[in-house]
C-alpha atoms as a PDB file:
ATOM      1  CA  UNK A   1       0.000   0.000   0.000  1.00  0.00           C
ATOM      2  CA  UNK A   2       1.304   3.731  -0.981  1.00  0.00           C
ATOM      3  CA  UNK A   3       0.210   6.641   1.030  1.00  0.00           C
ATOM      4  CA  UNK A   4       1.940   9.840   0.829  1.00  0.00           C
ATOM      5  CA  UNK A   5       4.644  10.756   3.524  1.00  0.00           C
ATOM      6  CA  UNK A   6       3.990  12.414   6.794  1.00  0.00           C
ATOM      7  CA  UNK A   7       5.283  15.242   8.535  1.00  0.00           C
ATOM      8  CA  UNK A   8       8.236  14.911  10.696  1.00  0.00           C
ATOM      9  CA  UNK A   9       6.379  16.067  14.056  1.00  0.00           C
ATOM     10  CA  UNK A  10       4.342  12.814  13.688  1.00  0.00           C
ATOM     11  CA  UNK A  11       1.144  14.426  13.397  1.00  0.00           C
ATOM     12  CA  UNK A  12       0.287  12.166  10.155  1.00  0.00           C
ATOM     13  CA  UNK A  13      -1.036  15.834   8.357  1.00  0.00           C
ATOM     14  CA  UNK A  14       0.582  14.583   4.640  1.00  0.00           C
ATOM     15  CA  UNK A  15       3.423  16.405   3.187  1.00  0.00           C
ATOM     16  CA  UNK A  16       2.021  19.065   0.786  1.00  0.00           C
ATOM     17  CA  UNK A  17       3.652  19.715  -3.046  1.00  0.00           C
ATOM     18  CA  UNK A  18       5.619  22.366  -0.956  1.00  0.00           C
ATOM     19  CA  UNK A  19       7.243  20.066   1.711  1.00  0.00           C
ATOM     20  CA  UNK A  20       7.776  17.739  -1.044  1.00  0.00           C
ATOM     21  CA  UNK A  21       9.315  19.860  -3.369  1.00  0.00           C
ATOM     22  CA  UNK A  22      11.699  21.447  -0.383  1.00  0.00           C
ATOM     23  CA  UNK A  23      13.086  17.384   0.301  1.00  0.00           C
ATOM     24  CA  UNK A  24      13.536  16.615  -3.151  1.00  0.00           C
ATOM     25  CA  UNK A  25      15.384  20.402  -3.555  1.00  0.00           C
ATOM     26  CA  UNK A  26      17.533  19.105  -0.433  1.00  0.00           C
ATOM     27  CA  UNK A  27      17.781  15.613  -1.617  1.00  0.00           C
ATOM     28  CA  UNK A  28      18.965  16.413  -5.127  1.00  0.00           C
ATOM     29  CA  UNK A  29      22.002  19.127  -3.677  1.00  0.00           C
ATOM     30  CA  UNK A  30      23.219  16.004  -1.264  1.00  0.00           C
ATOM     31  CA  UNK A  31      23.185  14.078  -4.611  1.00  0.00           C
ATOM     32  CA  UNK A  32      24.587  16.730  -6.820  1.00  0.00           C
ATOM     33  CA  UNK A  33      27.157  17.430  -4.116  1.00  0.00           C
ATOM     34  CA  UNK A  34      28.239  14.065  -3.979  1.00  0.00           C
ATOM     35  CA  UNK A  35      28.421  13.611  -7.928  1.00  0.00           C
ATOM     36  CA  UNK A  36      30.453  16.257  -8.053  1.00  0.00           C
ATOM     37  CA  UNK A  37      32.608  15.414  -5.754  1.00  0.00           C
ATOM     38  CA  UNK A  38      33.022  11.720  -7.597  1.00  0.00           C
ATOM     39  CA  UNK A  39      33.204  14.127 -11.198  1.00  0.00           C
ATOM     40  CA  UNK A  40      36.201  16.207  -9.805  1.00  0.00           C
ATOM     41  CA  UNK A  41      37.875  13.741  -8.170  1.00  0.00           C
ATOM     42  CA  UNK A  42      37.622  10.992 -11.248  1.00  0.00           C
ATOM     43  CA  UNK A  43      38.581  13.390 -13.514  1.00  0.00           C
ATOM     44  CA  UNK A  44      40.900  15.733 -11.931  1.00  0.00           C
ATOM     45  CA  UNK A  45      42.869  13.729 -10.015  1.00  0.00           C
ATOM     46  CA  UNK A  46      42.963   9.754 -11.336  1.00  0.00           C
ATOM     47  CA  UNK A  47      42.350  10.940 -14.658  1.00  0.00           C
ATOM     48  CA  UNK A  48      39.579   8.815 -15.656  1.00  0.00           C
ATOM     49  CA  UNK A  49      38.331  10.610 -19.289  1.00  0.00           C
ATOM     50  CA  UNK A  50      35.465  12.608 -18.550  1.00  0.00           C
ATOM     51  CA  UNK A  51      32.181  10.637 -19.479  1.00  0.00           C
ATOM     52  CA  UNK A  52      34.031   7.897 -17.104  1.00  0.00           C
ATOM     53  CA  UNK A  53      34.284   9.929 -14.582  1.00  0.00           C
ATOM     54  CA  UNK A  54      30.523  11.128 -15.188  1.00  0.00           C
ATOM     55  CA  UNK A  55      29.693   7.215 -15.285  1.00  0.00           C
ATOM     56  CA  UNK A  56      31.123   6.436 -12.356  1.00  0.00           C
ATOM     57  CA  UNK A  57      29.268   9.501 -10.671  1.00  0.00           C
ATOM     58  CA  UNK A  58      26.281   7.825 -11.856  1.00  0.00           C
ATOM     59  CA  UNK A  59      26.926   4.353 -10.780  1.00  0.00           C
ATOM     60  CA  UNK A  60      27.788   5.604  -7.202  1.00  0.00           C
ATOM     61  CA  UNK A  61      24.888   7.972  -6.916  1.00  0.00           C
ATOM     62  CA  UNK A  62      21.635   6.081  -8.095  1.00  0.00           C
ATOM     63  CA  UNK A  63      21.023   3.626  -5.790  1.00  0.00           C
ATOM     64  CA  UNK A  64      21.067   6.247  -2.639  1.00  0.00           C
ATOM     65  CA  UNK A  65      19.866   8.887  -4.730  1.00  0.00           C
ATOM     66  CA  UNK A  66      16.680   6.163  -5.510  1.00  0.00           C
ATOM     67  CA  UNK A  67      16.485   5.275  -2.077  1.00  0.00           C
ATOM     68  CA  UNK A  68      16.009   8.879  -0.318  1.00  0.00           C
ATOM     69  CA  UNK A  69      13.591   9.803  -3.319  1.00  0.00           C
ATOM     70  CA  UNK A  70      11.834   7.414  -2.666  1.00  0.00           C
ATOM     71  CA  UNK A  71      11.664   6.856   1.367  1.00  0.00           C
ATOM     72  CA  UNK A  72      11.841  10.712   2.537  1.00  0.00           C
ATOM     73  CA  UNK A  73      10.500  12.495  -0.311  1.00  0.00           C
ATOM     74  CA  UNK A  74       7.491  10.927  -1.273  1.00  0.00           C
ATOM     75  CA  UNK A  75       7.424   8.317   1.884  1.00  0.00           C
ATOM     76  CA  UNK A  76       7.368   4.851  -0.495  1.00  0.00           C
ATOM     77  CA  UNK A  77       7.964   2.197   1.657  1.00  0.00           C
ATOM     78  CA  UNK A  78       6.694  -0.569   0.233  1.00  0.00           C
ATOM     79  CA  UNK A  79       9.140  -2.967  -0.933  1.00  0.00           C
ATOM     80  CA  UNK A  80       6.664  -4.780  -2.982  1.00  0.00           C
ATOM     81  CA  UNK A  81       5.737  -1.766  -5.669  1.00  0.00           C
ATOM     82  CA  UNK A  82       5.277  -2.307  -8.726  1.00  0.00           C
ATOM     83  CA  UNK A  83       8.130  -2.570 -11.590  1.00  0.00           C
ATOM     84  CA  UNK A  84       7.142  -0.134 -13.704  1.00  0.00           C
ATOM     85  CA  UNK A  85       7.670   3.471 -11.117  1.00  0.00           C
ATOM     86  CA  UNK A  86      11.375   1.460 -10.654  1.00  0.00           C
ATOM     87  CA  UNK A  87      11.670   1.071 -14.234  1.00  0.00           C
ATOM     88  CA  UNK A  88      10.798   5.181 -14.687  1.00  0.00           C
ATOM     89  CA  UNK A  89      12.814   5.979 -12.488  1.00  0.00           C
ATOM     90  CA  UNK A  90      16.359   4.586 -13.577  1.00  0.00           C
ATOM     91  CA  UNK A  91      15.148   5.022 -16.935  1.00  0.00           C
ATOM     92  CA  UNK A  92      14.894   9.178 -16.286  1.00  0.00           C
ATOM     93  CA  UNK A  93      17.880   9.095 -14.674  1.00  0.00           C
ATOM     94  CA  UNK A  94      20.008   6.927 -17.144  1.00  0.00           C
ATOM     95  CA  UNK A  95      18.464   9.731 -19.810  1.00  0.00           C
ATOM     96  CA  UNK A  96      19.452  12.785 -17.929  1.00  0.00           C
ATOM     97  CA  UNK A  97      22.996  11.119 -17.460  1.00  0.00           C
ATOM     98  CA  UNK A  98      23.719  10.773 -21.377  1.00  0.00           C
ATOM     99  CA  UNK A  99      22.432  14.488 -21.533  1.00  0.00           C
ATOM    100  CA  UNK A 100      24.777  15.330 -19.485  1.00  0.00           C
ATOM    101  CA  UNK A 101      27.498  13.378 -20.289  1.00  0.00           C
ATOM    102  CA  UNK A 102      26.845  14.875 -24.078  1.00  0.00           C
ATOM    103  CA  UNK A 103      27.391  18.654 -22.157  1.00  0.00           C
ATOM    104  CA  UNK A 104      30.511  17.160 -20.263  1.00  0.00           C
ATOM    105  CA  UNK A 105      31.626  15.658 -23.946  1.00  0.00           C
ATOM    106  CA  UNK A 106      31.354  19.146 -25.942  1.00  0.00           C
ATOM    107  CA  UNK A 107      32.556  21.010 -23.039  1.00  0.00           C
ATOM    108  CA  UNK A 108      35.942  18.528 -22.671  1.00  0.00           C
ATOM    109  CA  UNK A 109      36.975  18.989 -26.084  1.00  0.00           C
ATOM    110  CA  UNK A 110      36.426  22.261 -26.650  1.00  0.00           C
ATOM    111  CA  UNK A 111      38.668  22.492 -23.210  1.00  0.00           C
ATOM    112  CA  UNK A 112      41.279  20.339 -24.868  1.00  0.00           C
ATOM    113  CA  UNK A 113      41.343  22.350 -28.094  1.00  0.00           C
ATOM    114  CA  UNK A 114      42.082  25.662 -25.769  1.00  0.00           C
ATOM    115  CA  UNK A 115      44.530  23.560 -24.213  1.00  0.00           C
ATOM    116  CA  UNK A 116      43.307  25.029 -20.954  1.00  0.00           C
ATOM    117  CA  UNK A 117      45.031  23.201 -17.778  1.00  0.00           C
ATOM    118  CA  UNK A 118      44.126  20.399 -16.261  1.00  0.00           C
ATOM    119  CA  UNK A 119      42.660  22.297 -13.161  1.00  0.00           C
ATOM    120  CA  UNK A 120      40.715  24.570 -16.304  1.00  0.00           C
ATOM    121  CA  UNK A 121      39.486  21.497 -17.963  1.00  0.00           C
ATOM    122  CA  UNK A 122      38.492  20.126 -14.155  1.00  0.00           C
ATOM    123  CA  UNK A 123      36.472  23.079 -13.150  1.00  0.00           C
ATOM    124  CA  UNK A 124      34.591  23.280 -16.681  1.00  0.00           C
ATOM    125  CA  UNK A 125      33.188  19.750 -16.553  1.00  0.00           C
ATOM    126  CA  UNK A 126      32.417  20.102 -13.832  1.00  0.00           C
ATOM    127  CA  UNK A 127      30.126  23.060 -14.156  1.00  0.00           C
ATOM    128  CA  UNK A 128      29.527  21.716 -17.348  1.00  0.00           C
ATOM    129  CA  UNK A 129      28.036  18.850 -15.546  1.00  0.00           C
ATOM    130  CA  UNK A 130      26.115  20.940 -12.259  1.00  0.00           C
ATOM    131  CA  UNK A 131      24.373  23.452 -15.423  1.00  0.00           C
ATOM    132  CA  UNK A 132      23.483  19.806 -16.945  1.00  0.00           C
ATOM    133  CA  UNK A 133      21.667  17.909 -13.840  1.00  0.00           C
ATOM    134  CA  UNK A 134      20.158  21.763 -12.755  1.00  0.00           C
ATOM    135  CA  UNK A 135      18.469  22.014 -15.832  1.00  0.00           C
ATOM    136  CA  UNK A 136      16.508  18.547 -15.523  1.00  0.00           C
ATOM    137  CA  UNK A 137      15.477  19.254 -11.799  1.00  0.00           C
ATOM    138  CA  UNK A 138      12.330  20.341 -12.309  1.00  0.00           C
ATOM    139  CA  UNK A 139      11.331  18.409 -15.102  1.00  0.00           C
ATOM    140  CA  UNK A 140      12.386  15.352 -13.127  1.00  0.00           C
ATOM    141  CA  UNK A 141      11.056  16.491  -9.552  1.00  0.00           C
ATOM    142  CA  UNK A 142       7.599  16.886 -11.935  1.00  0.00           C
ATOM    143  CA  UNK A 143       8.165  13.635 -13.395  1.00  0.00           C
ATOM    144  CA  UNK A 144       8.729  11.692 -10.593  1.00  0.00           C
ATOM    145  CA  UNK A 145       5.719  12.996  -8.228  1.00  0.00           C
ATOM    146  CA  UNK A 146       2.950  12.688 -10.899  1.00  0.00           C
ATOM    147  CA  UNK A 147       4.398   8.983 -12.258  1.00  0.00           C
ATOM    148  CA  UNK A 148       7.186   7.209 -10.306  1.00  0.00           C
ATOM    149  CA  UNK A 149       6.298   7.764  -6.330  1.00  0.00           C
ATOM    150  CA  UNK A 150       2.497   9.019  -6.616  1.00  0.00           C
ATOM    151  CA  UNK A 151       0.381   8.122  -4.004  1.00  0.00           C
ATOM    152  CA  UNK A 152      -2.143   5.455  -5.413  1.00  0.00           C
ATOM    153  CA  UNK A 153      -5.278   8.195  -4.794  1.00  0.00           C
ATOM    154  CA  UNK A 154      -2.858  10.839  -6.643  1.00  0.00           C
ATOM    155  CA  UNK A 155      -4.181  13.343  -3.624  1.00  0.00           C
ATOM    156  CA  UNK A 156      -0.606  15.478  -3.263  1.00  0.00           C
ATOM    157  CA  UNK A 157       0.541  15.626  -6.772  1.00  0.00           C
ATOM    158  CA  UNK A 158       1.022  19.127  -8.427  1.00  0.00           C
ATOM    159  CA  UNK A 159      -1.986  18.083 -10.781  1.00  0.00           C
ATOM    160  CA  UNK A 160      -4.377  18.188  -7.938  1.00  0.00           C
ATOM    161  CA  UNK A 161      -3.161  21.075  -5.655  1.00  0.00           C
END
C-alpha cells in the first residue's frame, strides 16, 4: 500500500507539493554534491576521461539517490511496488545522465582544443556537468511525483493542488 509521507512532528497531516518539493530540492544538492565530488575527483585527479568519470558519478549515486527519493521524499515504503515506477525511475535518470554526459563531452573537447590546464578542464566539466543535472530538476522532480512515487489516490501531486 502507498500513502503519501507524513510530517516529521508525527502528526500524520501529509506532506504538501511544498514540503515535497523542499526534500527533493535538499535531496537532489546532497546528490549533486556528492556527484560532483566523484566528477572532480575521477577526472581531476585519477584521470579517468570525462564521461568515465561522469559514469562512475552515476553508478555511485543512483542507488542512494533512488532510495532517499523514494523513502523521505514521497514516503514509499513498500518494498513490494510495482516494476514499472522502478523502471521510470532509472530510466529518467540513465536519460538525464547521457544528456549530461553529451554537455561534459562538448565542453571537454572544446577544453582540450584551448589547451586550458588540467585544473581549467576540471572546473569546466564540472560546471559543465552541475548546469546539466540543474536544468533537468524540475522536469524530473515533476516527473517523478505525478508517475514514479504518486500516491495510489494521486491526492498530493502538483496536478491536484
Amino acid at each position: 500500500m502507498k500513502f503519501l509521507p507524513t510530517d516529521a512532528a508525527g502528526s500524520g497531516r501529509p506532506l504538501t507539493l511544498k514540503d515535497r518539493g523542499i526534500r527533493f530540492i535538499a535531496a537532489s544538492a546532497v546528490s549533486t554534491a556528492i556527484g560532483l565530488a566523484v566528477v572532480a575527483v575521477a577526472y581531476g585527479v585519477v584521470g579517468l576521461s570525462a564521461v568515465l568519470a561522469s559514469f562512475v558519478a552515476l553508478c555511485i549515486g543512483l542507488g542512494p539517490t533512488y532510495v532517499i527519493y523514494r523513502r523521505w521524499v514521497w514516503g514509499d515504503r513498500d518494498r513490494a511496488s510495482a516494476f514499472a515506477p522502478h523502471a521510470m525511475f532509472w530510466t529518467f535518470m540513465i536519460v538525464g545522465w547521457v544528456g549530461s554526459t553529451g554537455a561534459i563531452l562538448v565542453v571537454s573537447r572544446v577544453c582540450q582544443a584551448d589547451h586550458l590546464s588540467r585544473l581549467n578542464r576540471t572546473l569546466a566539466v564540472t560546471a559543465s556537468s552541475l548546469c546539466a543535472y540543474g536544468l533537468t530538476t524540475l522536469v524530473r522532480y515533476l516527473v517523478f511525483d505525478t508517475f514514479v512515487f504518486r500516491s495510489s489516490d494521486n491526492k498530493g501531486s502538483w496536478r491536484s493542488q
